[in-house]
PDB file of N, CA and C in Angstrom:
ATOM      1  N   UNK A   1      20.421  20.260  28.960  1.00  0.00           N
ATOM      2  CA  UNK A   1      19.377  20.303  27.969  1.00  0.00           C
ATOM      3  C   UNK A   1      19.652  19.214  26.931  1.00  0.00           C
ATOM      4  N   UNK A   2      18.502  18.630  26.140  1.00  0.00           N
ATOM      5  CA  UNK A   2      19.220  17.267  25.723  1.00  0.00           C
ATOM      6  C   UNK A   2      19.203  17.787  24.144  1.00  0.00           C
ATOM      7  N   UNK A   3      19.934  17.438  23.805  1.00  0.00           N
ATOM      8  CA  UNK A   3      19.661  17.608  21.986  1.00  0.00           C
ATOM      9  C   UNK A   3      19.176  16.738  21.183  1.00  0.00           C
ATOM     10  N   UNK A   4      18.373  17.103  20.283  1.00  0.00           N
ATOM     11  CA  UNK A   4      17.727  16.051  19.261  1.00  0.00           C
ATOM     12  C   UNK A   4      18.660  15.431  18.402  1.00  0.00           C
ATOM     13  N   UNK A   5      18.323  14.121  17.842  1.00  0.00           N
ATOM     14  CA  UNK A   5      19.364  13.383  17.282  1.00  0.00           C
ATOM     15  C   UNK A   5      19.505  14.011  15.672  1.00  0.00           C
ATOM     16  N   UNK A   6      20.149  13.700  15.316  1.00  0.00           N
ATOM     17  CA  UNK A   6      20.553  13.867  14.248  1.00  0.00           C
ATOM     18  C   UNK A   6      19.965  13.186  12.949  1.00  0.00           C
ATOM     19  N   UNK A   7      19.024  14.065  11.854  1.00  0.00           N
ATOM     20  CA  UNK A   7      18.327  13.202  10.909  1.00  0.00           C
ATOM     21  C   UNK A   7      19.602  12.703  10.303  1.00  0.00           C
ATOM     22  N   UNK A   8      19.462  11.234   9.840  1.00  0.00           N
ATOM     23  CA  UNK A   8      20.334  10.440   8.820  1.00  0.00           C
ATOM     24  C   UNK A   8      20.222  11.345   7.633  1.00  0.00           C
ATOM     25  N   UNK A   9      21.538  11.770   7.151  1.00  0.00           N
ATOM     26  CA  UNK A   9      21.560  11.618   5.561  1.00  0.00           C
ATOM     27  C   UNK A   9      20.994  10.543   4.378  1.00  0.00           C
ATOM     28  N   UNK A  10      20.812  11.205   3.535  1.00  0.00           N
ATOM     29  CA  UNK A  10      20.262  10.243   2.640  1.00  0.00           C
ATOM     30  C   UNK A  10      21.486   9.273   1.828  1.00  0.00           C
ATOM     31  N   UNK A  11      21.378   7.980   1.545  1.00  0.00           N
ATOM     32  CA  UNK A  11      22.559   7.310   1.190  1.00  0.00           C
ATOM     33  C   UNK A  11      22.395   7.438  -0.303  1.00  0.00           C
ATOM     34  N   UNK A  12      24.482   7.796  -1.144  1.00  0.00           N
ATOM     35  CA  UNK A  12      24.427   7.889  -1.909  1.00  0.00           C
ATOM     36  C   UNK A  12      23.391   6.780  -2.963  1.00  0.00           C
ATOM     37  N   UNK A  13      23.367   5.513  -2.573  1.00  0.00           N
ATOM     38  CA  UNK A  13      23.105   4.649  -3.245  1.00  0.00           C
ATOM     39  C   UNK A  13      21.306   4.912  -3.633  1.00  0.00           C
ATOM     40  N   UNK A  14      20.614   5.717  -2.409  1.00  0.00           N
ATOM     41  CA  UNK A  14      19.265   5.840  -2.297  1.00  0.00           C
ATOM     42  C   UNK A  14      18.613   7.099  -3.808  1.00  0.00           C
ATOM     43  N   UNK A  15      19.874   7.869  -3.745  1.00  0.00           N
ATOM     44  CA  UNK A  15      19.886   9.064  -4.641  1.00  0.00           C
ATOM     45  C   UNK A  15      20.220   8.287  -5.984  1.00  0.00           C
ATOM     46  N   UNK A  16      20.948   7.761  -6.767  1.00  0.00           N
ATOM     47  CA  UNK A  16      20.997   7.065  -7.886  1.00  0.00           C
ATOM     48  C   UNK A  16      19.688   6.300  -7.985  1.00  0.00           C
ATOM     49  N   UNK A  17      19.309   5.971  -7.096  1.00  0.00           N
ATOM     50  CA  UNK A  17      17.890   4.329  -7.261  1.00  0.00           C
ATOM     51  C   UNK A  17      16.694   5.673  -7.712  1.00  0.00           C
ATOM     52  N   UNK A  18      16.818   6.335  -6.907  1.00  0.00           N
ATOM     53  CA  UNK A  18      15.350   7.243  -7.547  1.00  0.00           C
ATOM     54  C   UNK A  18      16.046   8.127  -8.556  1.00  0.00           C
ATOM     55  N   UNK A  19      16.601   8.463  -8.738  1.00  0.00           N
ATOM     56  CA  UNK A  19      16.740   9.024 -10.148  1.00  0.00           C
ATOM     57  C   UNK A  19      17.120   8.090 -11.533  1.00  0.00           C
ATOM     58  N   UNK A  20      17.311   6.595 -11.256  1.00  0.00           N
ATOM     59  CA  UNK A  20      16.902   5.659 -12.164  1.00  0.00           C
ATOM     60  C   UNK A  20      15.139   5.073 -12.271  1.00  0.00           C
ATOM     61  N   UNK A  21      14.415   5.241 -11.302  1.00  0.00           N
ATOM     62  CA  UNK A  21      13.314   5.202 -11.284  1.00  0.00           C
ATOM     63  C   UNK A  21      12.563   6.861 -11.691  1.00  0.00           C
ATOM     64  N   UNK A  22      13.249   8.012 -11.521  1.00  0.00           N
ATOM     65  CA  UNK A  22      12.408   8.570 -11.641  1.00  0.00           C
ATOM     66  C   UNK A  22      12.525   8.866 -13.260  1.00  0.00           C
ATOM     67  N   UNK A  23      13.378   8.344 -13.864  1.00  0.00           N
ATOM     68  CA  UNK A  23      13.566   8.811 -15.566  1.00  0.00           C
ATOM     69  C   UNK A  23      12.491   7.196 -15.923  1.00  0.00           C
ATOM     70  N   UNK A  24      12.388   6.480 -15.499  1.00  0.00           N
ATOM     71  CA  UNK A  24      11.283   5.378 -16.171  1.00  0.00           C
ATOM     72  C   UNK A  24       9.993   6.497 -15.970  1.00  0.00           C
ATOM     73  N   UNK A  25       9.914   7.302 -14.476  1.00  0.00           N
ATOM     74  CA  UNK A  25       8.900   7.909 -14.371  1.00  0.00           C
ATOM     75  C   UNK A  25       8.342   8.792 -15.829  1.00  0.00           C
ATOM     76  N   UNK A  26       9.214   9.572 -16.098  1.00  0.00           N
ATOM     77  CA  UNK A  26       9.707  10.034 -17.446  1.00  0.00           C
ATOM     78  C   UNK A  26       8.602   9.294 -18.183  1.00  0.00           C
ATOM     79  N   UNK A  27       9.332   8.541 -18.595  1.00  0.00           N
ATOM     80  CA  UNK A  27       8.771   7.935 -19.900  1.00  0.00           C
ATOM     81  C   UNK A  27       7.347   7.154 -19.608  1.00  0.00           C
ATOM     82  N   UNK A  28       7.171   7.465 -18.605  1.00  0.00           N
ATOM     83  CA  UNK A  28       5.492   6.189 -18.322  1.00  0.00           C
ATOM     84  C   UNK A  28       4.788   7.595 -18.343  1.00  0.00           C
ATOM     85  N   UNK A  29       5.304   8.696 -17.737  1.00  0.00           N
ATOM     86  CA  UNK A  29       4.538  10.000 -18.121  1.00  0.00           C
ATOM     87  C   UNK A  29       4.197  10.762 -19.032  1.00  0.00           C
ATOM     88  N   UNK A  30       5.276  10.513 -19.892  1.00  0.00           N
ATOM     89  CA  UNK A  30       4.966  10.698 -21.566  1.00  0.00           C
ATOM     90  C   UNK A  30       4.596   9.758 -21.916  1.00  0.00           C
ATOM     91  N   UNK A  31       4.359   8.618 -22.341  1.00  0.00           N
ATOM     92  CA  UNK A  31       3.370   7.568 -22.649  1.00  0.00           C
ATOM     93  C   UNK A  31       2.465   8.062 -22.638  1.00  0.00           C
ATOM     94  N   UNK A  32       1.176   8.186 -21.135  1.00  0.00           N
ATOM     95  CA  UNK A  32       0.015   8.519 -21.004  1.00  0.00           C
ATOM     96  C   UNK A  32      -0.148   9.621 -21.416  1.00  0.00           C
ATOM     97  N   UNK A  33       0.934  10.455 -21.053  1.00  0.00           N
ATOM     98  CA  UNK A  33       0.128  12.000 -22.353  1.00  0.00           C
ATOM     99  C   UNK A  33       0.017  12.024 -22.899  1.00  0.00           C
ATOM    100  N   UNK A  34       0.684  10.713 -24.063  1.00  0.00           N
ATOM    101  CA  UNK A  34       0.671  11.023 -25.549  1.00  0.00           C
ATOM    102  C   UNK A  34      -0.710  10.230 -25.643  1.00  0.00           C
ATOM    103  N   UNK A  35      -1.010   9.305 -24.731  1.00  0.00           N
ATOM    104  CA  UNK A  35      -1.832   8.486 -24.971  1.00  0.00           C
ATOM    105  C   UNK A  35      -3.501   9.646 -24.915  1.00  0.00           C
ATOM    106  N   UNK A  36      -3.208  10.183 -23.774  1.00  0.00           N
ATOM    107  CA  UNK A  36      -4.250  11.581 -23.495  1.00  0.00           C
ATOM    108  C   UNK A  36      -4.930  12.374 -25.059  1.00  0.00           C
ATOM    109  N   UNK A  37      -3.611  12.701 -25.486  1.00  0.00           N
ATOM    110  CA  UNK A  37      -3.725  12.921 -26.534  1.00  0.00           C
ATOM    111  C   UNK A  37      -4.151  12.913 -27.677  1.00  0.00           C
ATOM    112  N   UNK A  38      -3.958  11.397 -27.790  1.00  0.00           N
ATOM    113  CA  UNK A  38      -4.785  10.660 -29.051  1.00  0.00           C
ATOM    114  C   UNK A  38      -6.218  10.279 -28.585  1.00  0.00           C
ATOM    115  N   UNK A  39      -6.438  10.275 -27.452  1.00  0.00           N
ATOM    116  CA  UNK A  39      -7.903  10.474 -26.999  1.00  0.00           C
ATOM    117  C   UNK A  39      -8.556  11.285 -27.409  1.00  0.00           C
ATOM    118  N   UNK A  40      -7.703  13.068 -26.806  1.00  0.00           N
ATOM    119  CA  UNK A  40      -8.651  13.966 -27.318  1.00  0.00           C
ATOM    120  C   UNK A  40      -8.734  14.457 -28.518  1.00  0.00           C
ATOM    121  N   UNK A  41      -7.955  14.193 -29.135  1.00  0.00           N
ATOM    122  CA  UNK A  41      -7.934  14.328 -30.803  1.00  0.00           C
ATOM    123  C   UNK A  41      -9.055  13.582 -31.618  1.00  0.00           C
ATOM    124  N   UNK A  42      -9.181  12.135 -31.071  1.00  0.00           N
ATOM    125  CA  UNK A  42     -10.013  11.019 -31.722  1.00  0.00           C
ATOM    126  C   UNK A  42     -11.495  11.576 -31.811  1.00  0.00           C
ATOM    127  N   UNK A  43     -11.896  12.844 -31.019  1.00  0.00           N
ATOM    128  CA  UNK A  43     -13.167  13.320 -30.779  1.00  0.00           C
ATOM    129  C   UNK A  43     -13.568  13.983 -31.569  1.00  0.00           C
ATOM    130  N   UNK A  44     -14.778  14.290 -32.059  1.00  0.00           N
ATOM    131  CA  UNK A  44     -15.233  15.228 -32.851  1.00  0.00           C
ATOM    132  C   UNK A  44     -14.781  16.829 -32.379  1.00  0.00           C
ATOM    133  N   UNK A  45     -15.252  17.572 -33.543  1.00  0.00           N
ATOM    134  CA  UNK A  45     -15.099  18.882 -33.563  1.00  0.00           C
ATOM    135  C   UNK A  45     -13.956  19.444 -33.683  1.00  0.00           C
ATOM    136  N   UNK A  46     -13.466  20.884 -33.651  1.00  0.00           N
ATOM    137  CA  UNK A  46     -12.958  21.933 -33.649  1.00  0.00           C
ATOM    138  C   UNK A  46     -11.265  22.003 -32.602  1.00  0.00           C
ATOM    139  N   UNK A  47     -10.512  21.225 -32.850  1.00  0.00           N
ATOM    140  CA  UNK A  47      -9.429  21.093 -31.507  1.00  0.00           C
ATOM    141  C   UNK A  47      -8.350  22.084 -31.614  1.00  0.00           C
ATOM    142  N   UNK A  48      -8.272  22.901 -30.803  1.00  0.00           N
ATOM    143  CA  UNK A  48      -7.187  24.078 -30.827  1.00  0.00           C
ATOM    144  C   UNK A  48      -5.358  23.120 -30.304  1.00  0.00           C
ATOM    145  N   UNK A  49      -4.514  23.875 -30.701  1.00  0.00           N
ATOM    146  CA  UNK A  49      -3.376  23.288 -30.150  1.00  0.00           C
ATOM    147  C   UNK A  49      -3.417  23.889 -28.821  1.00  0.00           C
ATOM    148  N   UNK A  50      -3.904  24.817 -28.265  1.00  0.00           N
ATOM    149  CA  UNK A  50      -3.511  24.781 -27.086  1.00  0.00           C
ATOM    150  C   UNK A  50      -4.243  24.037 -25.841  1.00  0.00           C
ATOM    151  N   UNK A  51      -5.379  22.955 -26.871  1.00  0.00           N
ATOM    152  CA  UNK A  51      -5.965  22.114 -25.964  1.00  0.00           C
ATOM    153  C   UNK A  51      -4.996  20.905 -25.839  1.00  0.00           C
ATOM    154  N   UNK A  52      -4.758  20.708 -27.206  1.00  0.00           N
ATOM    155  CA  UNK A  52      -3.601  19.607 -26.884  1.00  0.00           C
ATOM    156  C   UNK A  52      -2.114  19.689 -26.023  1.00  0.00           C
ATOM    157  N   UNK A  53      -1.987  21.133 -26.400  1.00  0.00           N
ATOM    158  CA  UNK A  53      -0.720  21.429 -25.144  1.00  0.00           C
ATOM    159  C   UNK A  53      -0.949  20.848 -23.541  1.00  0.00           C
ATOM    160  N   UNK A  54      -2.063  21.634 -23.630  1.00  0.00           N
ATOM    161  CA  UNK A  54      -2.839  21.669 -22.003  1.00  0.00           C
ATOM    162  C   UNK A  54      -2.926  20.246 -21.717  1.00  0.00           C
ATOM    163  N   UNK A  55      -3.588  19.554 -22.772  1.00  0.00           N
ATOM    164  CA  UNK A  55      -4.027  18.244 -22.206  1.00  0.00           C
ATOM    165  C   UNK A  55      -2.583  17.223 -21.824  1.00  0.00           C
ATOM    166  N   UNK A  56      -1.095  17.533 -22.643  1.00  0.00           N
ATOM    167  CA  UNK A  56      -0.190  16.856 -22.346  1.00  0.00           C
ATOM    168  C   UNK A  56       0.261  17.331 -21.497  1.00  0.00           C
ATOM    169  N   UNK A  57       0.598  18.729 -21.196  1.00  0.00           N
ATOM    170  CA  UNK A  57       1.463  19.097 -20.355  1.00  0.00           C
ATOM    171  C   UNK A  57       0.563  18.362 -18.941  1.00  0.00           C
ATOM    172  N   UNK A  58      -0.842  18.765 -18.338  1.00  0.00           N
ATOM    173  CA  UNK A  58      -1.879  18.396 -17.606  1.00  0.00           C
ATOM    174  C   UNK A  58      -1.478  17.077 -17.065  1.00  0.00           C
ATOM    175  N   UNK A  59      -1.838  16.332 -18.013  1.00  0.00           N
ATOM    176  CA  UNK A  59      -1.736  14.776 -17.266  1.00  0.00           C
ATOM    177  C   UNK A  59      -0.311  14.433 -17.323  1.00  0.00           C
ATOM    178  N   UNK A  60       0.627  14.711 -18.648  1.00  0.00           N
ATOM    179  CA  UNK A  60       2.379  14.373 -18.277  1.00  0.00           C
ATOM    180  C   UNK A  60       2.878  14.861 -16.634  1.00  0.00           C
ATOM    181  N   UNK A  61       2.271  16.239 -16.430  1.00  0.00           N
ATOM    182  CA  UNK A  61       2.636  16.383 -14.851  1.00  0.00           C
ATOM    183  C   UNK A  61       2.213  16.151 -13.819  1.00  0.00           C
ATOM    184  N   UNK A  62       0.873  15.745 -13.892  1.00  0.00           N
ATOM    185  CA  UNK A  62       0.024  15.242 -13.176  1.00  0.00           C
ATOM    186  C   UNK A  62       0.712  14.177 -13.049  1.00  0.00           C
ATOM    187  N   UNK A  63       0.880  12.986 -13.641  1.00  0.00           N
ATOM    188  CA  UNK A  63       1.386  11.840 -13.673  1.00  0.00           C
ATOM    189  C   UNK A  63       2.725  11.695 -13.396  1.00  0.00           C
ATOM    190  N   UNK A  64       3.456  12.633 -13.238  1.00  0.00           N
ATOM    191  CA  UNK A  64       5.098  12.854 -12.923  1.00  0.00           C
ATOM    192  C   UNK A  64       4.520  13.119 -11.616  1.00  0.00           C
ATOM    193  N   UNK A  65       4.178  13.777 -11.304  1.00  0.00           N
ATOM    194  CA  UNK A  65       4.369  14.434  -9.918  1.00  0.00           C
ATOM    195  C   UNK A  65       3.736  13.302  -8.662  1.00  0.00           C
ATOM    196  N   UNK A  66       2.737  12.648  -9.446  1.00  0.00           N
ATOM    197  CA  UNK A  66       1.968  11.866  -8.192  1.00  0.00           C
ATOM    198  C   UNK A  66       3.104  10.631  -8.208  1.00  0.00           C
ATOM    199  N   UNK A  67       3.687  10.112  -9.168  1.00  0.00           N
ATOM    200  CA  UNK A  67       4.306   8.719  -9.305  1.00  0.00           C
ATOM    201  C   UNK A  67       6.024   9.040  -8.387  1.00  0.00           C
ATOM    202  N   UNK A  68       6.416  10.799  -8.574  1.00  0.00           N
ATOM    203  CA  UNK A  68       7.418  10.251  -7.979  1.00  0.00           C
ATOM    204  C   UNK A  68       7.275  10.673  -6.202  1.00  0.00           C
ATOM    205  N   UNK A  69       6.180  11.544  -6.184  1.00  0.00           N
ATOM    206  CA  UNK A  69       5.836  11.412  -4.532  1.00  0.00           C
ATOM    207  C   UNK A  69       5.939  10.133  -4.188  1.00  0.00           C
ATOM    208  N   UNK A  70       5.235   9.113  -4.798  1.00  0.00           N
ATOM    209  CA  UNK A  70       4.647   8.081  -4.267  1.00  0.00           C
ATOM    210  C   UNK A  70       6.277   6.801  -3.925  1.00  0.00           C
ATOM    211  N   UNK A  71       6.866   7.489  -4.823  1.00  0.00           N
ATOM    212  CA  UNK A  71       8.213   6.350  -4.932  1.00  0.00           C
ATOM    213  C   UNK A  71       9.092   7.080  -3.784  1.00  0.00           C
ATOM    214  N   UNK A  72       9.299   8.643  -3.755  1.00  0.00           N
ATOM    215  CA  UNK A  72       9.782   9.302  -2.477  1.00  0.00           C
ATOM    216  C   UNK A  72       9.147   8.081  -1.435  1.00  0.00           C
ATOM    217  N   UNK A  73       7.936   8.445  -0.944  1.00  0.00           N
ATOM    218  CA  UNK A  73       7.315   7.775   0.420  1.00  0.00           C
ATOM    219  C   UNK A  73       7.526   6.831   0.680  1.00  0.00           C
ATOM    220  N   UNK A  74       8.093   5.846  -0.242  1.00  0.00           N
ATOM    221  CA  UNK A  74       8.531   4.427  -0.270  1.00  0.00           C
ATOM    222  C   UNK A  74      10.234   3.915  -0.347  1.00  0.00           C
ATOM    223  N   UNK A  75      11.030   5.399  -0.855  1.00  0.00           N
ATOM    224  CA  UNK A  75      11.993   5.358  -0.432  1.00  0.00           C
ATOM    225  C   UNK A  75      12.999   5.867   0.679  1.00  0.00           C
ATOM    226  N   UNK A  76      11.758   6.542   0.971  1.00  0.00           N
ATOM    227  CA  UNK A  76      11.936   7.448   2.725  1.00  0.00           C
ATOM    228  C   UNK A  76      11.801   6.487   3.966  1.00  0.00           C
ATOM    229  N   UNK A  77      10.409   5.155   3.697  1.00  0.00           N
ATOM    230  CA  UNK A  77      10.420   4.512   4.369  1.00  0.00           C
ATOM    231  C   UNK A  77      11.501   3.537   4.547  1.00  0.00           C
ATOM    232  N   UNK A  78      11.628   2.650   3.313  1.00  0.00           N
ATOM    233  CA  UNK A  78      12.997   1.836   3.211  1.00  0.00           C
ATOM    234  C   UNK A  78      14.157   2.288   3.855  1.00  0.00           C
ATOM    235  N   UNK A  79      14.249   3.884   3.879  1.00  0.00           N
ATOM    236  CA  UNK A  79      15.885   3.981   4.294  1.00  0.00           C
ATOM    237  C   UNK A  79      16.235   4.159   5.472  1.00  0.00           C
ATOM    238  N   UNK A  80      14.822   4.505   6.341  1.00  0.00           N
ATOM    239  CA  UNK A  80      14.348   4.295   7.952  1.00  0.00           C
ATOM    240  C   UNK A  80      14.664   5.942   8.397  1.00  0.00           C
ATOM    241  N   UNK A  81      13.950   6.980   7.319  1.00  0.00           N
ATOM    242  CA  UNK A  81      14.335   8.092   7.620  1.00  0.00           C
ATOM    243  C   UNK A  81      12.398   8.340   8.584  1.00  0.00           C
ATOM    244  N   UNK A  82      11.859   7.447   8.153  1.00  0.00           N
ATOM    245  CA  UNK A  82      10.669   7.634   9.169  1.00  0.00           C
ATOM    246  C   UNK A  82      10.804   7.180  10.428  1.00  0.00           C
ATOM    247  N   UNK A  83      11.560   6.544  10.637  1.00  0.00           N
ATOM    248  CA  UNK A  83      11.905   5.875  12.151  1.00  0.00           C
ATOM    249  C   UNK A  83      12.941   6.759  12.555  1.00  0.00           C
ATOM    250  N   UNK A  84      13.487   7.725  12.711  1.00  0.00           N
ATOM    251  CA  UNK A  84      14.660   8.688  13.069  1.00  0.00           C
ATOM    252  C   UNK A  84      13.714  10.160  13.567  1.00  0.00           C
ATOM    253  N   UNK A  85      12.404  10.049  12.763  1.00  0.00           N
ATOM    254  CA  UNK A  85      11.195  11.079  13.200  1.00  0.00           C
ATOM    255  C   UNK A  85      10.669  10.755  14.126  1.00  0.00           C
ATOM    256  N   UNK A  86      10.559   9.525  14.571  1.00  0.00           N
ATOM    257  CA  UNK A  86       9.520   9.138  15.565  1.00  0.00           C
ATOM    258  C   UNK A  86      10.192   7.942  16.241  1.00  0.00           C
ATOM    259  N   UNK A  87      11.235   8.166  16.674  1.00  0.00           N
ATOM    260  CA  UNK A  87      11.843   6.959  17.564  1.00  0.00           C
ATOM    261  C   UNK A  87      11.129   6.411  18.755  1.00  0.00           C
ATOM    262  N   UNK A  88       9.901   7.057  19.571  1.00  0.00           N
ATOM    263  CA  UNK A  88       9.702   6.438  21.000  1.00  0.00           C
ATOM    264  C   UNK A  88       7.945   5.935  20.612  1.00  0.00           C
ATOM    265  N   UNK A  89       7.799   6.341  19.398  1.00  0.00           N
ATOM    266  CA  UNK A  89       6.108   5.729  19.259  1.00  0.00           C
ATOM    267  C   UNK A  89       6.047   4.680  19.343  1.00  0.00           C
ATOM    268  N   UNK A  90       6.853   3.885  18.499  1.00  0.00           N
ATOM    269  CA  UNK A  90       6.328   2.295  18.933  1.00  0.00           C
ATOM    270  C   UNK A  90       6.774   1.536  20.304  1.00  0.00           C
ATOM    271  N   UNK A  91       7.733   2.334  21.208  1.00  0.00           N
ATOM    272  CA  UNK A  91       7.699   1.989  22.913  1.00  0.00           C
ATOM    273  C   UNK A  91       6.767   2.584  23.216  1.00  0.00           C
ATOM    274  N   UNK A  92       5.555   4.117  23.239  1.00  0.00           N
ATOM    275  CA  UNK A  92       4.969   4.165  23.763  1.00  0.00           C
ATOM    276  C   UNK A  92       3.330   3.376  23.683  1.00  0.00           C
ATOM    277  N   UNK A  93       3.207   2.859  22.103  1.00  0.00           N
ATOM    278  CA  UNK A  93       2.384   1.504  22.207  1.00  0.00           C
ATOM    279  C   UNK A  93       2.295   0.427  22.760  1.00  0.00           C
ATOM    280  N   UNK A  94       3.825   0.328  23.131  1.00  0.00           N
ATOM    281  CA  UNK A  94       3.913  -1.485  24.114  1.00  0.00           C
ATOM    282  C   UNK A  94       3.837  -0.795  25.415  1.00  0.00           C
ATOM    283  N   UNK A  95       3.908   0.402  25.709  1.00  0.00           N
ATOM    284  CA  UNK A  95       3.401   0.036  27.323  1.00  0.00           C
ATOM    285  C   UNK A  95       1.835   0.256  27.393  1.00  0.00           C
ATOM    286  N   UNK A  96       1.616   0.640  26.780  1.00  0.00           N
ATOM    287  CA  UNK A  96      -0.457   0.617  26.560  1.00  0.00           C
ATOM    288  C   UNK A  96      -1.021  -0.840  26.708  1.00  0.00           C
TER     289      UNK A  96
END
């Protein structure tokens, strides 16, 4: 019976790079909330704090969460942990 290979570990060096990218994430995410912020404040009427909570917490995580998926997918690819998932797809394109 044959056994499946073995996923690569992730390299120490890969784990430091995104957690130096993901603390810029940090701060580009608080940026725009604060920036959110002074948006919805700048508006007329009646503003409760828990709109302003909502509105930072909202887009600060919104904006955390999509930026460091997006840097994951790009550091998953780089480290060739997508090619260890799918080793025979691109031989079974060249014989097509």
């Amino acid at each position: 019976m044959p056994r499946p290979d073995q996923i690569p570990s992730p390299r120490p060096s890969l784990r430091k790079r995104f957690w130096r990218i993901f603390r810029l994430l940090i701060l580009l995410s608080t940026v725009i909330a604060a920036i959110a912020v002074l948006l919805v404040t700048r508006g007329e009427g009646e503003i409760h704090v828990s709109l302003i909570v909502a509105t930072a917490a909202g887009i600060g995580f919104t904006v955390l969460l999509g930026t460091s998926l997006m840097t994951l997918v790009f550091l998953s690819a780089e480290s060739g942990h997508d090619d260890a998932a799918v080793p025979d797809l691109h031989q079974e394109n060249d014989k097509e």
